[in-house]
N, C-alpha and C. Protein backbone atom coordinates (compact mmCIF):
# COMPACT_ATOMS: atom_id res chain seq x y z
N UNK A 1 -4.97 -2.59 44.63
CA UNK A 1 -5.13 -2.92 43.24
C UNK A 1 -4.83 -1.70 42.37
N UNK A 2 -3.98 -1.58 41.79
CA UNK A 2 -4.22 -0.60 40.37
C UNK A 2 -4.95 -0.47 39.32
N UNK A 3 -4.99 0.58 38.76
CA UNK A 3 -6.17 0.85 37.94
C UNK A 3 -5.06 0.63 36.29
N UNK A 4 -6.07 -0.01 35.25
CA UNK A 4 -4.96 -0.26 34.60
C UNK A 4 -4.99 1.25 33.45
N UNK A 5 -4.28 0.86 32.72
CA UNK A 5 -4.00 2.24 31.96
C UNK A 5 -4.65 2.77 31.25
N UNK A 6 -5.11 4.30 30.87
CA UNK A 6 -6.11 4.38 29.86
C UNK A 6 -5.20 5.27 28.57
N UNK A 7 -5.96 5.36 28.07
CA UNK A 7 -5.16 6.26 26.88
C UNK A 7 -5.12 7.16 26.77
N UNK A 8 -5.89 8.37 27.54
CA UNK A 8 -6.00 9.28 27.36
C UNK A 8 -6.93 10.65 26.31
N UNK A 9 -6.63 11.48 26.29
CA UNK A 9 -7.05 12.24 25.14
C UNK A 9 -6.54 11.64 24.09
N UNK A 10 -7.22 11.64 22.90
CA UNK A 10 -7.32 11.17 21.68
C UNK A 10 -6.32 11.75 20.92
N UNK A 11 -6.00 12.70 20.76
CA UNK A 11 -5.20 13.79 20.08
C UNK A 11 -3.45 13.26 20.45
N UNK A 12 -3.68 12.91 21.19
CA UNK A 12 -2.11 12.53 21.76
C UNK A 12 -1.89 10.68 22.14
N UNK A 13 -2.78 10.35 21.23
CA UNK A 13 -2.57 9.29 20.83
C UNK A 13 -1.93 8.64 19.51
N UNK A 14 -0.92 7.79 19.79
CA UNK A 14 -0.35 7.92 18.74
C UNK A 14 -0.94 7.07 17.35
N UNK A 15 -1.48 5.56 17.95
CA UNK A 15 -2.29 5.06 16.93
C UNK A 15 -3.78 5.84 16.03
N UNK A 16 -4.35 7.09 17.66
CA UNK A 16 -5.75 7.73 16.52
C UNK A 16 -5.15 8.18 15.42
N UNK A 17 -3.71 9.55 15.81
CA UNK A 17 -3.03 10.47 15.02
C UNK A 17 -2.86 9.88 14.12
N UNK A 18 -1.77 8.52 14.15
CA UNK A 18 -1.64 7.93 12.93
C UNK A 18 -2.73 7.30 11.86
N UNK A 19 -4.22 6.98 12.47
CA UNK A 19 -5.13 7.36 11.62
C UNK A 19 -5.72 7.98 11.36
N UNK A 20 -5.66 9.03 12.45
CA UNK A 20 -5.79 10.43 11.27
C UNK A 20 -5.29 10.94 10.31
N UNK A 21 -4.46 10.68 9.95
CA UNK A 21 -3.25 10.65 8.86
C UNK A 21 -3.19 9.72 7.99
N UNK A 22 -3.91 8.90 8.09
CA UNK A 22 -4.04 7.49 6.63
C UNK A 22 -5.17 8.44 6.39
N UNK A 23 -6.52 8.14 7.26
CA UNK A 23 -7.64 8.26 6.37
C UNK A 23 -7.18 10.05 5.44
N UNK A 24 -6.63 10.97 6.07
CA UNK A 24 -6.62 12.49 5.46
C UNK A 24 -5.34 11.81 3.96
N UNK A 25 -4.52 10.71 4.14
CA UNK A 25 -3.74 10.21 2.80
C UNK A 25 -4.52 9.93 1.98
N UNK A 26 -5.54 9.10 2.35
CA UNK A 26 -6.16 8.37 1.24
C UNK A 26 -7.26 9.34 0.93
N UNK A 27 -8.11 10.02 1.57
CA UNK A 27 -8.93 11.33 0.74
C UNK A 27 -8.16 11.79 -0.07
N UNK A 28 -6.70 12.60 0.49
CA UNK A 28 -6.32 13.28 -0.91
C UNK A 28 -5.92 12.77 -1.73
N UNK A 29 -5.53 10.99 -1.57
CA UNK A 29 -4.92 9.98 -2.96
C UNK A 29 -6.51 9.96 -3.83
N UNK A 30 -7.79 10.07 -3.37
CA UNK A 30 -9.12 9.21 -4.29
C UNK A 30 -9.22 10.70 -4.93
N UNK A 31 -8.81 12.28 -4.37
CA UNK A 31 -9.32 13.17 -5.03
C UNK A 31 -8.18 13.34 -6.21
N UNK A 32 -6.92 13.22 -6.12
CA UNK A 32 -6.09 12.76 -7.15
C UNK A 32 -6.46 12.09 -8.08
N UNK A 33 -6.76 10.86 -7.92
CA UNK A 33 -6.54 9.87 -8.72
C UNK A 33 -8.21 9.29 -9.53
N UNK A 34 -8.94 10.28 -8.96
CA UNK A 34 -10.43 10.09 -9.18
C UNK A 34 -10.51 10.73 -10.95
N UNK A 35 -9.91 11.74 -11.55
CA UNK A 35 -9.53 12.18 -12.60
C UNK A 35 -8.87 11.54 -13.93
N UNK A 36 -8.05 10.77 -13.17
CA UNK A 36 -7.47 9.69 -13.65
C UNK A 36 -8.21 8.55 -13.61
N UNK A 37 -9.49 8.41 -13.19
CA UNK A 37 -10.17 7.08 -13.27
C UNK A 37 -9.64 6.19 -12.83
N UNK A 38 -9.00 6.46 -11.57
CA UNK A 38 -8.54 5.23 -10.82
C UNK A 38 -9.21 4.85 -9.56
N UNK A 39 -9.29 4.42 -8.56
CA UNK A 39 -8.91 3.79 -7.41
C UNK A 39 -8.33 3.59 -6.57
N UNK A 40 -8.10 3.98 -5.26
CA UNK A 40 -7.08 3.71 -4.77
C UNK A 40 -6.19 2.03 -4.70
N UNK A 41 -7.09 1.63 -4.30
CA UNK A 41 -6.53 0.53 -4.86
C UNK A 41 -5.88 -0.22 -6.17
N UNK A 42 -6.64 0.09 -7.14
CA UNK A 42 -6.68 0.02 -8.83
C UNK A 42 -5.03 0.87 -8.69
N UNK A 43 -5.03 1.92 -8.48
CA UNK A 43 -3.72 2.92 -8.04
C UNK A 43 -2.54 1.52 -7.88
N UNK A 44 -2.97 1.42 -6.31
CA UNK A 44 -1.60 0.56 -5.85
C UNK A 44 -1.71 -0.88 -6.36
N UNK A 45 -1.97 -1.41 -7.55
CA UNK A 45 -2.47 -2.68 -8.45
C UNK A 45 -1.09 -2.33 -9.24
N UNK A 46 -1.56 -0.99 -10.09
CA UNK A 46 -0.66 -0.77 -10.91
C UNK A 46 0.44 -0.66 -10.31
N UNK A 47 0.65 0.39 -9.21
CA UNK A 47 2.44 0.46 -8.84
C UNK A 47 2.93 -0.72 -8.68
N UNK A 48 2.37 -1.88 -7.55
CA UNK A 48 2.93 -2.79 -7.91
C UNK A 48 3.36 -3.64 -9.00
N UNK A 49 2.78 -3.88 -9.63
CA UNK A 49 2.87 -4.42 -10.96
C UNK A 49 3.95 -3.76 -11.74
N UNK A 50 4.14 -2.44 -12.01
CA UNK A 50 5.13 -1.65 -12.46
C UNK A 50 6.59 -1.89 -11.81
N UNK A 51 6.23 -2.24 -10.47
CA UNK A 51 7.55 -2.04 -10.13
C UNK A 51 7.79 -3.51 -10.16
N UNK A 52 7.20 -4.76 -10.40
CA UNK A 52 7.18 -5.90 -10.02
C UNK A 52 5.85 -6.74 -10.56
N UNK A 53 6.37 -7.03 -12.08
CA UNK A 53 5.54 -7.89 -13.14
C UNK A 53 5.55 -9.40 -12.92
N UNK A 54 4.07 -9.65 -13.15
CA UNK A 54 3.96 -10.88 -12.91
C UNK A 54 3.53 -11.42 -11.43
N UNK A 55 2.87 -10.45 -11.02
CA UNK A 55 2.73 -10.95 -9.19
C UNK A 55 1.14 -11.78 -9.42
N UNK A 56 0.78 -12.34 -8.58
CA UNK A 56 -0.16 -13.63 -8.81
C UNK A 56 -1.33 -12.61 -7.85
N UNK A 57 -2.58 -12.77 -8.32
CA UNK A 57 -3.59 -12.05 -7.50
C UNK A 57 -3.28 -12.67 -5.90
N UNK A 58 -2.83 -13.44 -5.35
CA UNK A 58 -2.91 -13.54 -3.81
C UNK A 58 -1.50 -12.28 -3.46
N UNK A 59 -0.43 -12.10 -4.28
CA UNK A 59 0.78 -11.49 -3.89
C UNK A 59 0.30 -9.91 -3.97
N UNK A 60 -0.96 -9.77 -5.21
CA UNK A 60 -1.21 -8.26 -5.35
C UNK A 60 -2.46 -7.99 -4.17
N UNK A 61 -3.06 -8.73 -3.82
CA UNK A 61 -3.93 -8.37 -2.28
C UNK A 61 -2.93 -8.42 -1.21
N UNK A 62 -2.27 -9.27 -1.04
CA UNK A 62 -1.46 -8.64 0.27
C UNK A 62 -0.90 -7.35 0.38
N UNK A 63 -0.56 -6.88 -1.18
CA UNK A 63 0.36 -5.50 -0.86
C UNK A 63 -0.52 -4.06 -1.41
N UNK A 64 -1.77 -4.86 -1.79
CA UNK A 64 -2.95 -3.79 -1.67
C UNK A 64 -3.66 -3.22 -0.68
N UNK A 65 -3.56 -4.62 -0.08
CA UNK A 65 -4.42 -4.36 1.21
C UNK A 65 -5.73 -4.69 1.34
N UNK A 66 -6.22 -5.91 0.61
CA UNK A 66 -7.11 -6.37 0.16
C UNK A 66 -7.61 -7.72 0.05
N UNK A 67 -8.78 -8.16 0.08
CA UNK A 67 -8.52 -9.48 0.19
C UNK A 67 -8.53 -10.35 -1.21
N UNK A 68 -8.20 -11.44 -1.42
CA UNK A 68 -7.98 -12.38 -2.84
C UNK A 68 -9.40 -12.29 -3.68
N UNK A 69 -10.13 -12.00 -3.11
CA UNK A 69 -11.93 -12.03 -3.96
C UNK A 69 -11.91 -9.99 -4.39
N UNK A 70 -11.59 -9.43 -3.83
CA UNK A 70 -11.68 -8.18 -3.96
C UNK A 70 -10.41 -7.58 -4.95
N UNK A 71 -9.28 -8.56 -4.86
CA UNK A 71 -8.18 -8.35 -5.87
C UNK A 71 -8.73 -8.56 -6.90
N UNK A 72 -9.42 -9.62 -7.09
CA UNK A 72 -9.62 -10.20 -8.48
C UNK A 72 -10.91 -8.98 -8.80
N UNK A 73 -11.39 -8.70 -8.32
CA UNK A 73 -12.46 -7.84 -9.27
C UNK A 73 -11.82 -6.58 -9.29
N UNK A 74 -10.67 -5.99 -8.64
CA UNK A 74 -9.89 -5.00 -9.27
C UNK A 74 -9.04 -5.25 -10.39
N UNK A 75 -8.36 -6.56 -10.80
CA UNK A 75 -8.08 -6.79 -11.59
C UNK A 75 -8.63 -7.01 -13.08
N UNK A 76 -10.05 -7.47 -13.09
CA UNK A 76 -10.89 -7.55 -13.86
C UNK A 76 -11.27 -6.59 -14.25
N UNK A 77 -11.04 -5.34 -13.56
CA UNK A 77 -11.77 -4.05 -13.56
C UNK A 77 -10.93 -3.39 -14.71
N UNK A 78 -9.25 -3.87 -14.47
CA UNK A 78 -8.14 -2.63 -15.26
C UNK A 78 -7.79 -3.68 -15.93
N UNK A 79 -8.22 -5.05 -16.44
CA UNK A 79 -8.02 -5.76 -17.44
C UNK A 79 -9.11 -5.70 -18.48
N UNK A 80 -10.65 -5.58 -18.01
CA UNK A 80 -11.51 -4.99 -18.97
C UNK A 80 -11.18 -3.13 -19.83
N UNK A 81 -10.24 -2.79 -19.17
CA UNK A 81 -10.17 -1.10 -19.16
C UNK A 81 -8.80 -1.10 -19.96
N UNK A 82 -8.45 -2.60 -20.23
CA UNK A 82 -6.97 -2.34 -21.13
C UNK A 82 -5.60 -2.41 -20.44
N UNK A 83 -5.99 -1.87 -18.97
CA UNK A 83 -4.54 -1.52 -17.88
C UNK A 83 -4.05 -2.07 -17.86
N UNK A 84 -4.41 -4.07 -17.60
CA UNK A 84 -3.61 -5.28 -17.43
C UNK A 84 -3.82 -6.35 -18.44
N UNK A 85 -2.77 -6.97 -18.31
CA UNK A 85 -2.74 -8.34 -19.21
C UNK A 85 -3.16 -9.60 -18.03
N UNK A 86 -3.76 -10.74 -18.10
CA UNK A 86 -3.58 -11.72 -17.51
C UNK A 86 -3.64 -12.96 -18.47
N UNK A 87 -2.85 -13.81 -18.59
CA UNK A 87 -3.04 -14.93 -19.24
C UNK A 87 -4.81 -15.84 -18.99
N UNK A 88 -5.50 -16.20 -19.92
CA UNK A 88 -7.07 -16.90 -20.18
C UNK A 88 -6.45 -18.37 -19.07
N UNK A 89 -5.31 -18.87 -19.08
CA UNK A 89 -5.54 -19.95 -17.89
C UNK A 89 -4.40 -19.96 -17.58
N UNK A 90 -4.07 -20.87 -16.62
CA UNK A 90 -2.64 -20.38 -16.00
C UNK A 90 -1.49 -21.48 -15.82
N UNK A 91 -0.32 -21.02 -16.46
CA UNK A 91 0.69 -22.06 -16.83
C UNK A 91 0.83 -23.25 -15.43
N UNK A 92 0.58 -22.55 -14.20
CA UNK A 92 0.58 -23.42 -13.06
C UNK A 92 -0.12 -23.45 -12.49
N UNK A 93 -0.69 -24.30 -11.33
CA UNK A 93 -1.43 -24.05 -10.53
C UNK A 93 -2.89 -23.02 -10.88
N UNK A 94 -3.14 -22.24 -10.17
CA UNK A 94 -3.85 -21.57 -10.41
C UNK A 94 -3.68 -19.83 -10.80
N UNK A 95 -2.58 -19.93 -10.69
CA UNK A 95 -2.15 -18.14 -10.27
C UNK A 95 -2.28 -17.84 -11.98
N UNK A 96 -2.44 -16.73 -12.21
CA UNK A 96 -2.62 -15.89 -13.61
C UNK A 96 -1.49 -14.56 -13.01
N UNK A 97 -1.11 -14.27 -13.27
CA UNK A 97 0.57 -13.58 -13.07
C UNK A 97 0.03 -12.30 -14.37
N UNK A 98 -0.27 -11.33 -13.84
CA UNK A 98 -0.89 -9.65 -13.86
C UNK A 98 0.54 -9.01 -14.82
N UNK A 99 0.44 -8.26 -15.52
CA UNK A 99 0.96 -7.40 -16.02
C UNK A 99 0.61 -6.11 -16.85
N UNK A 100 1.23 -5.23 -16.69
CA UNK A 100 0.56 -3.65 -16.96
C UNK A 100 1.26 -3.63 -18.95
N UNK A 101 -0.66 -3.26 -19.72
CA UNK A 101 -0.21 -3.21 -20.73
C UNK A 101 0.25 -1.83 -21.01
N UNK A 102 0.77 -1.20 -22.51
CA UNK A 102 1.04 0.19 -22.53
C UNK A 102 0.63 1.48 -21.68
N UNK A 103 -0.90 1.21 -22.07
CA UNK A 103 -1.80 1.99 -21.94
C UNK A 103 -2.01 1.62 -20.10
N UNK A 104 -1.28 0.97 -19.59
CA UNK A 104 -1.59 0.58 -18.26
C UNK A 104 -0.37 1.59 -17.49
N UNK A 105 1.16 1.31 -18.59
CA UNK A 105 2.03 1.76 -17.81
C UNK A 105 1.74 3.37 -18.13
N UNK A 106 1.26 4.10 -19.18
CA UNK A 106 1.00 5.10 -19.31
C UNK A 106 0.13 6.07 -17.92
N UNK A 107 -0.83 5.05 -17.60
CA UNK A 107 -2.24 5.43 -16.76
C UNK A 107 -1.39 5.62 -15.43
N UNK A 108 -0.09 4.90 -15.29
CA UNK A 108 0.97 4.29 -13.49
C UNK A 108 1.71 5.96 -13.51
N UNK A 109 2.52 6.28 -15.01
CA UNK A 109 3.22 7.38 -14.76
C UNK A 109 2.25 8.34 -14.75
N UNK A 110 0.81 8.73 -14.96
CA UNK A 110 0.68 9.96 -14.56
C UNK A 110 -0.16 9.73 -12.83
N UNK A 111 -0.73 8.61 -12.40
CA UNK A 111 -1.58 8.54 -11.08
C UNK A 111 0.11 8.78 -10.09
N UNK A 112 1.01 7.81 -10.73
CA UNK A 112 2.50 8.03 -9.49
C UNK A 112 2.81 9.21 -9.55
N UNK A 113 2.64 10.45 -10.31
CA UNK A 113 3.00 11.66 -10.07
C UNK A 113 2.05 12.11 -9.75
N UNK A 114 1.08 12.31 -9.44
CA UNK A 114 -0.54 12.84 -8.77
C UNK A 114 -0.02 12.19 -7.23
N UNK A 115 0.02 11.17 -7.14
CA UNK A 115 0.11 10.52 -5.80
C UNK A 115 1.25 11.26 -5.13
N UNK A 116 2.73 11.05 -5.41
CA UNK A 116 3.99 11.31 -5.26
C UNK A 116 3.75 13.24 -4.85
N UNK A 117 3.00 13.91 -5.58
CA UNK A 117 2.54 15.57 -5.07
C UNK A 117 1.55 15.30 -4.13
N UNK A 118 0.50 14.35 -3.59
CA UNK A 118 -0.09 14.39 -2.30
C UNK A 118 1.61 13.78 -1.42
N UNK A 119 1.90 12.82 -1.51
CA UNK A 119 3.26 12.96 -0.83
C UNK A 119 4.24 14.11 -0.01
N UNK A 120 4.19 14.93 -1.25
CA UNK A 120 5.01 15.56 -1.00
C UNK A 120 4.47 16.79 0.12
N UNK A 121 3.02 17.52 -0.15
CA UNK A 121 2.05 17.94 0.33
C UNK A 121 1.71 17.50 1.69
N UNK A 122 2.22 16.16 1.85
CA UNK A 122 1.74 15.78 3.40
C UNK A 122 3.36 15.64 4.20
N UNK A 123 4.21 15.67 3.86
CA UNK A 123 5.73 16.42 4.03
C UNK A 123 5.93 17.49 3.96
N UNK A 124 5.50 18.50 3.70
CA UNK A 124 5.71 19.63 3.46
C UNK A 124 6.40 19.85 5.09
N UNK A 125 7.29 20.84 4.69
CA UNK A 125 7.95 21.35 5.86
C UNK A 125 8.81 20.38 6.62
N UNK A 126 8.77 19.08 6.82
CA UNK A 126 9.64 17.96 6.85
C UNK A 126 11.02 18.19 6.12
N UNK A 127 11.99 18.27 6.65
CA UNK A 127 13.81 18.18 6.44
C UNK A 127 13.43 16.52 6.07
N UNK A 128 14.33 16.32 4.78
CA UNK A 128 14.88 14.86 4.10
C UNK A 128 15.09 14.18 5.64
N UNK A 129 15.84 14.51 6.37
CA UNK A 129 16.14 13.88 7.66
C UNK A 129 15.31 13.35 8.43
N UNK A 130 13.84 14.44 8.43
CA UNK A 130 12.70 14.22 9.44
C UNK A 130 11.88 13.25 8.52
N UNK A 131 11.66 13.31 7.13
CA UNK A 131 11.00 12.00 6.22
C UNK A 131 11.34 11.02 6.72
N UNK A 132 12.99 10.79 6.60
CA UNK A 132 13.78 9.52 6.95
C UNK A 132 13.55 8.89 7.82
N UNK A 133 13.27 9.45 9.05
CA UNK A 133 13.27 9.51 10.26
C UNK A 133 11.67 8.77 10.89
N UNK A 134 10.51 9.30 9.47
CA UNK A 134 9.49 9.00 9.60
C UNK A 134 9.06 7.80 9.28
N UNK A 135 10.09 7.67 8.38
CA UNK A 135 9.47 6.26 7.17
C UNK A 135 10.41 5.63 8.25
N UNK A 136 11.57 5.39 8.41
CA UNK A 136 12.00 4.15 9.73
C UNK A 136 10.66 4.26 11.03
N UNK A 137 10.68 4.91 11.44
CA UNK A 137 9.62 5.12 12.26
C UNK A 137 8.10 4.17 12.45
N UNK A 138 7.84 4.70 10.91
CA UNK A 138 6.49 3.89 10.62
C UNK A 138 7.00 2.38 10.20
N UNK A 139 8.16 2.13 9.79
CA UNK A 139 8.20 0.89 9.49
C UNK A 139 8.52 -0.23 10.88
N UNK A 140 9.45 0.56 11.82
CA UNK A 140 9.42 -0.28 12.88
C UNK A 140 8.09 -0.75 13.42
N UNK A 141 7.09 0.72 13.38
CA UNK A 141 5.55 0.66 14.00
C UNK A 141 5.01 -0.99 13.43
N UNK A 142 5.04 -1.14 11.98
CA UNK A 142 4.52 -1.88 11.20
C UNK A 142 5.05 -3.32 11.57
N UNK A 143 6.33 -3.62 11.48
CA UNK A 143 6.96 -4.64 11.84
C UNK A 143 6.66 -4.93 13.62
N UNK A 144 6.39 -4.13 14.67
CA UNK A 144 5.96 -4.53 15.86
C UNK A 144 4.74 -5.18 16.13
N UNK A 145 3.94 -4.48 15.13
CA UNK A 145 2.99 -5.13 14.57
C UNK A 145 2.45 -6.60 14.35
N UNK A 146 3.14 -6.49 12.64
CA UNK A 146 3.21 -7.90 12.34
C UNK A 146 3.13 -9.15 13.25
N UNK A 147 2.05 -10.10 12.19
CA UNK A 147 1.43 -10.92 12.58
C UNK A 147 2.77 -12.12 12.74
N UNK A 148 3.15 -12.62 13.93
CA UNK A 148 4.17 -13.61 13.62
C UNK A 148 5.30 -12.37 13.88
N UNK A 149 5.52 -11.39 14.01
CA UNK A 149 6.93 -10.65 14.38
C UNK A 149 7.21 -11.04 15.49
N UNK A 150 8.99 -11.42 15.23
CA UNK A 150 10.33 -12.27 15.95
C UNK A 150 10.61 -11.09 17.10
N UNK A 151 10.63 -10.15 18.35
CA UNK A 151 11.36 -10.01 19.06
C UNK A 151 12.67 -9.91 18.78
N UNK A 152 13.50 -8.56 18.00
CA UNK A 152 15.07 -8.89 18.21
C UNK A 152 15.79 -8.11 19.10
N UNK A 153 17.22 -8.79 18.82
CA UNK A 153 18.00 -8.35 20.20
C UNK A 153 17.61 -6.95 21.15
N UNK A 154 17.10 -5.96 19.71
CA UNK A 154 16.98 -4.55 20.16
C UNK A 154 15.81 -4.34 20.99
N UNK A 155 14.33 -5.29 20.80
CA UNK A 155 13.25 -4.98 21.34
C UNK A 155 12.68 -4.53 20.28
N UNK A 156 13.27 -4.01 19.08
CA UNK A 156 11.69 -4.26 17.49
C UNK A 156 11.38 -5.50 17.20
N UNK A 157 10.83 -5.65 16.29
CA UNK A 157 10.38 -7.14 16.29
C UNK A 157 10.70 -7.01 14.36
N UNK A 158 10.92 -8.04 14.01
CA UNK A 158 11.35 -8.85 12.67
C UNK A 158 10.20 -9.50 11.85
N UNK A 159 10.07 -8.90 11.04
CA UNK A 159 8.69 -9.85 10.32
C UNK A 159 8.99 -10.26 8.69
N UNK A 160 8.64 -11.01 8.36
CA UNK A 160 8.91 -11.41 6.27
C UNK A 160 7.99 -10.45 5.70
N UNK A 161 8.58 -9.75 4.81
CA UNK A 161 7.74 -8.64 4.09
C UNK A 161 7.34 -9.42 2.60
N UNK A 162 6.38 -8.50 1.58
CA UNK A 162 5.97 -9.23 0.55
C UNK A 162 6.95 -10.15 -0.13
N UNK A 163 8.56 -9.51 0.01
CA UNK A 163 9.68 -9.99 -1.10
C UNK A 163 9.87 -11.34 -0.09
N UNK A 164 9.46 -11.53 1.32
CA UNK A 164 10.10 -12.68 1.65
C UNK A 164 11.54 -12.63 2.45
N UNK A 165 12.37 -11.11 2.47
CA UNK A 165 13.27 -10.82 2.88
C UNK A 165 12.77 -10.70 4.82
């Protein structure tokens, strides 16, 4: 009988490492963005929205990372605070479709440059090449992942991202 596999030391694991490396992202994103009276989340509310107006609270928890009851009270949070617009009822269905007012897109350009210098800070010493290299990297990780990821020819696996692509 064989013994089945263990993982080893921790350190040379690639899933701990890689959370060792979210949770040390997101400390230095809340000490950023804590100045700015944001959130990390509240944070990635706005980028999305900035980059992509009109997303329906179920579209802004998926790409928050959050669930639909916890979106909505972040939303409530930077719509009482001025950040967002949401329509009082909703032309369809149920969705109320989010958008960043002035004072919202104002609050996005200075937290995305606070954020974008922890970025850069956790690259440091990284060649453009070795970033590149990282972000394909982590995205294959992500897509092997995925819930419902297709197996392709290569052995990554294929998954629908927020856009549906």
């Amino acid at each position: 009988m064989t013994q089945p596999e263990q993982l080893g030391p921790v350190e040379n694991a690639v899933g701990y490492v890689l959370k060792e490396a979210a949770v040390a992202l997101r400390t230095a994103m809340d000490a950023v963005l804590r100045p700015l009276e944001l959130t990390v989340p509240q944070y990635a509310c706005l980028e999305l929205l900035g980059q992509r107006p009109g997303l329906s609270n179920a579209e802004l928890a998926r790409g928050v990372f959050v669930t639909r009851q916890s979106m909505n009270v972040v939303l409530q949070g930077l719509q009482a605070r001025g950040l967002v617009n949401r329509p009082a009822t909703a032309a369809r269905g149920r969705e109320l479709p989010a958008e960043l007012t002035e004072e919202g897109r104002r609050r996005l350009r200075a937290s995305s440059a606070a954020v974008r210098g922890v970025e850069k800070q956790m690259c440091a010493g990284l060649s453009a090449a070795q970033q590149q290299a990282l972000l394909e990297t982590l995205t294959a990780c992500v897509r092997n992942l995925h819930p419902g990821a297709q197996p392709s020819n290569d052995g990554t696996a294929e998954a629908k991202t927020l856009s549906g692509s």
